[in-house]
N, C-alpha and C. Protein backbone atom coordinates (compact mmCIF):
# COMPACT_ATOMS: atom_id res chain seq x y z
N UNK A 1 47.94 -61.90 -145.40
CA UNK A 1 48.49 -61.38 -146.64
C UNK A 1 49.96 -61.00 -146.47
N UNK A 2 50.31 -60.65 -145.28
CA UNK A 2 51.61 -59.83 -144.87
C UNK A 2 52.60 -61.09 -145.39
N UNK A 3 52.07 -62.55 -144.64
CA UNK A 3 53.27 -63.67 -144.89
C UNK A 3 53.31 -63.86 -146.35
N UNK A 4 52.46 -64.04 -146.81
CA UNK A 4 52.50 -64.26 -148.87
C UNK A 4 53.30 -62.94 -149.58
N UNK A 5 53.09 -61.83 -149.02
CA UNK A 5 54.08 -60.56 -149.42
C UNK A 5 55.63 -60.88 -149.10
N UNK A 6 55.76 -61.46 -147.54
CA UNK A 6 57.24 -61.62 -146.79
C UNK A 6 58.00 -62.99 -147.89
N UNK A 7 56.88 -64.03 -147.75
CA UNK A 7 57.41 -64.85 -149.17
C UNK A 7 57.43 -64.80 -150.29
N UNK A 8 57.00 -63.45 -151.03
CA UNK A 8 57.29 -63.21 -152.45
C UNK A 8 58.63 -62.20 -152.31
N UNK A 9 58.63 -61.39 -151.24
CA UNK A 9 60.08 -60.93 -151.04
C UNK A 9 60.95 -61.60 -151.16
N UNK A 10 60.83 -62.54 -150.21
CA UNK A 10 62.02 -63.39 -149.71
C UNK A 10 62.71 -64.35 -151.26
N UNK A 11 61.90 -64.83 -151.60
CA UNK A 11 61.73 -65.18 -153.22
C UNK A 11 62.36 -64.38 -154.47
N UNK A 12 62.08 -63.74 -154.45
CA UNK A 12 62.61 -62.10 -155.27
C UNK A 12 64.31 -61.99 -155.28
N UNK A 13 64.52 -61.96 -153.74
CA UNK A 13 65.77 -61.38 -152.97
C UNK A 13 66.68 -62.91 -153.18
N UNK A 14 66.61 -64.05 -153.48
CA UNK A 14 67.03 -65.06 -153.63
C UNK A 14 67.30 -65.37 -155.46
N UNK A 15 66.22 -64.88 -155.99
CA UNK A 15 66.20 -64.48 -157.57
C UNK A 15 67.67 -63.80 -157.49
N UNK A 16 67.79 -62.37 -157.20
CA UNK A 16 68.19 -61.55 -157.32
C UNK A 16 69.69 -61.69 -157.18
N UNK A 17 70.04 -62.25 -155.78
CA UNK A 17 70.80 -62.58 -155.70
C UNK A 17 71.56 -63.80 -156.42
N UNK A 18 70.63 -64.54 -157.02
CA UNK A 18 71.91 -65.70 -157.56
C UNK A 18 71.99 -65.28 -159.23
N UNK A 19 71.23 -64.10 -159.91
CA UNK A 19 71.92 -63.84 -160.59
C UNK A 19 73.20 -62.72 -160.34
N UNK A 20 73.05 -61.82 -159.02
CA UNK A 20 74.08 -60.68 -159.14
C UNK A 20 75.60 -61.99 -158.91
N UNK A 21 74.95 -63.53 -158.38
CA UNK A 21 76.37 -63.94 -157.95
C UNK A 21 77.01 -64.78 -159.47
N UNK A 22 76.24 -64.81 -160.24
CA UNK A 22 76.62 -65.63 -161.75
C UNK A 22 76.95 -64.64 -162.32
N UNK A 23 76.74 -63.24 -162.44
CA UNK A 23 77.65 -62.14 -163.06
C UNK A 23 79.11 -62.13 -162.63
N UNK A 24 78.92 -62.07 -160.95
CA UNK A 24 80.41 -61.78 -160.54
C UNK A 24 81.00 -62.97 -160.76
N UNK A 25 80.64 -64.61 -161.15
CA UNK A 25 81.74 -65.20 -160.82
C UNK A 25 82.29 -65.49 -162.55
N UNK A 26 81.30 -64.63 -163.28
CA UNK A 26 81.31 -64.85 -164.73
C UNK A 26 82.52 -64.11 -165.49
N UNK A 27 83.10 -63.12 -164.07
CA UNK A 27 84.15 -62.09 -165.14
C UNK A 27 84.20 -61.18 -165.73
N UNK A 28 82.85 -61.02 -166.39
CA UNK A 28 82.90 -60.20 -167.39
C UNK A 28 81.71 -59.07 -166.95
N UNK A 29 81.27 -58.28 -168.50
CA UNK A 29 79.98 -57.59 -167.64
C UNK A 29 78.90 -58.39 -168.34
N UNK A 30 78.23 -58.48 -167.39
CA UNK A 30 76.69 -59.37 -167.38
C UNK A 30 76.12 -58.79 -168.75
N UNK A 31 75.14 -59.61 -169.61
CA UNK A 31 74.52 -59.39 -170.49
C UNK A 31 73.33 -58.40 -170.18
N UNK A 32 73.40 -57.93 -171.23
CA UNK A 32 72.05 -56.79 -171.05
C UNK A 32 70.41 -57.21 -170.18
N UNK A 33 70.53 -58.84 -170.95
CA UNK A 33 68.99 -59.19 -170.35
C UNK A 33 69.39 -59.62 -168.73
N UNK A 34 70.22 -59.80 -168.63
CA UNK A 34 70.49 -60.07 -166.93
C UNK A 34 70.96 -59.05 -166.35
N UNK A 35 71.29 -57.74 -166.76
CA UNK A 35 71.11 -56.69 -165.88
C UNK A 35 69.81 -55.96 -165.64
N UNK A 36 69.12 -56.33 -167.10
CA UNK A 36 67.38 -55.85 -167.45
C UNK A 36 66.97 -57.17 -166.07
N UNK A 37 67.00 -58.00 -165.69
CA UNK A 37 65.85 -58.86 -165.03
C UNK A 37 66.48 -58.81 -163.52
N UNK A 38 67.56 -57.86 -163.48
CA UNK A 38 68.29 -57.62 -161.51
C UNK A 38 67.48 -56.35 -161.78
N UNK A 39 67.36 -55.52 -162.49
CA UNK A 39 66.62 -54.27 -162.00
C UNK A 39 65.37 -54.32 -162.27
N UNK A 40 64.67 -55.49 -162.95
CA UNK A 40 63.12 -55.37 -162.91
C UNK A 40 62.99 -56.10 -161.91
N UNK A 41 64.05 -57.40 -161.15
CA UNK A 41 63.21 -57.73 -159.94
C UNK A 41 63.60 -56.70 -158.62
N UNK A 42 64.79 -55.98 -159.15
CA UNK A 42 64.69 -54.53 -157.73
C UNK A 42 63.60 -54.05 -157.78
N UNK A 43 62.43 -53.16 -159.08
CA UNK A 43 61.13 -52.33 -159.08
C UNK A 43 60.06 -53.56 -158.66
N UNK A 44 60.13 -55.10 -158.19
CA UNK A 44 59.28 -55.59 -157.87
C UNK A 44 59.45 -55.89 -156.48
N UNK A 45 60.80 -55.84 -156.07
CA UNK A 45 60.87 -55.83 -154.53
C UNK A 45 60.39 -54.89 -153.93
N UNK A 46 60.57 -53.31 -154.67
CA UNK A 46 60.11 -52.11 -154.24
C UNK A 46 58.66 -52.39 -153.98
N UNK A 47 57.81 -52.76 -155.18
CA UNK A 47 56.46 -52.77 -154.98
C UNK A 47 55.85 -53.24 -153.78
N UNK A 48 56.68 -54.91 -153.73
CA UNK A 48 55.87 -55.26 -152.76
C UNK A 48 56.04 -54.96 -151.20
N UNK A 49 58.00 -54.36 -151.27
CA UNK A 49 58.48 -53.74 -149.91
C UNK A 49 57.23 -52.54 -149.51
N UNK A 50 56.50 -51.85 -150.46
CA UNK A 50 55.92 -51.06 -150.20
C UNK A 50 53.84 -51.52 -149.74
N UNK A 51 54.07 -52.44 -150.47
CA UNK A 51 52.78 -53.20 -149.90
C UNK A 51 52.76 -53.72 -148.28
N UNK A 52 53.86 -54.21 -148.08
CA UNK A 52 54.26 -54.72 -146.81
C UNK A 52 54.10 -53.38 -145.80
N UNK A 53 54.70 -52.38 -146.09
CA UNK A 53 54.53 -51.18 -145.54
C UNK A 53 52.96 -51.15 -145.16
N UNK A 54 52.54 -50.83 -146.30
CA UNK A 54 50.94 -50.29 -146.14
C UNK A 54 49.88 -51.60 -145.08
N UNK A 55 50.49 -53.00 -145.46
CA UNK A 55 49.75 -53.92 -144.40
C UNK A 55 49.79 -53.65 -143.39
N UNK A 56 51.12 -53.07 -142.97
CA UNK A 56 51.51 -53.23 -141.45
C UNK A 56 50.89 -51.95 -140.77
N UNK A 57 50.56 -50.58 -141.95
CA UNK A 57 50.25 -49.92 -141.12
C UNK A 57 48.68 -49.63 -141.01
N UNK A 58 48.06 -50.53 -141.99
CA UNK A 58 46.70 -50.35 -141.67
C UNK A 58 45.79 -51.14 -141.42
């Protein structure tokens, strides 16, 4: 389960990043729904950063 968690991270963090990089090369400030979908996939990295936690320790 740990690797399907490490690849929905890893997934997430690749999301995440190519929109924070189409804001910055955009100029301006990012539209509302693309700052709404960088911070709903931050509360889903959290989730599963925290699932990953709990695999590893039990």
């Amino acid at each position: 389960m740990t690797d399907k968690l490490q690849a929905l991270r890893a997934r997430l963090l690749t999301a995440q990043r190519t929109l924070i990089v189409a804001a910055a090369e955009a100029g301006a400030t990012p539209p509302d729904n693309a700052l709404r979908k960088i911070g709903d996939i931050e509360v889903a990295l959290a989730a599963v950063e925290a699932m990953i936690d709990e695999a590893s320790k039990g």
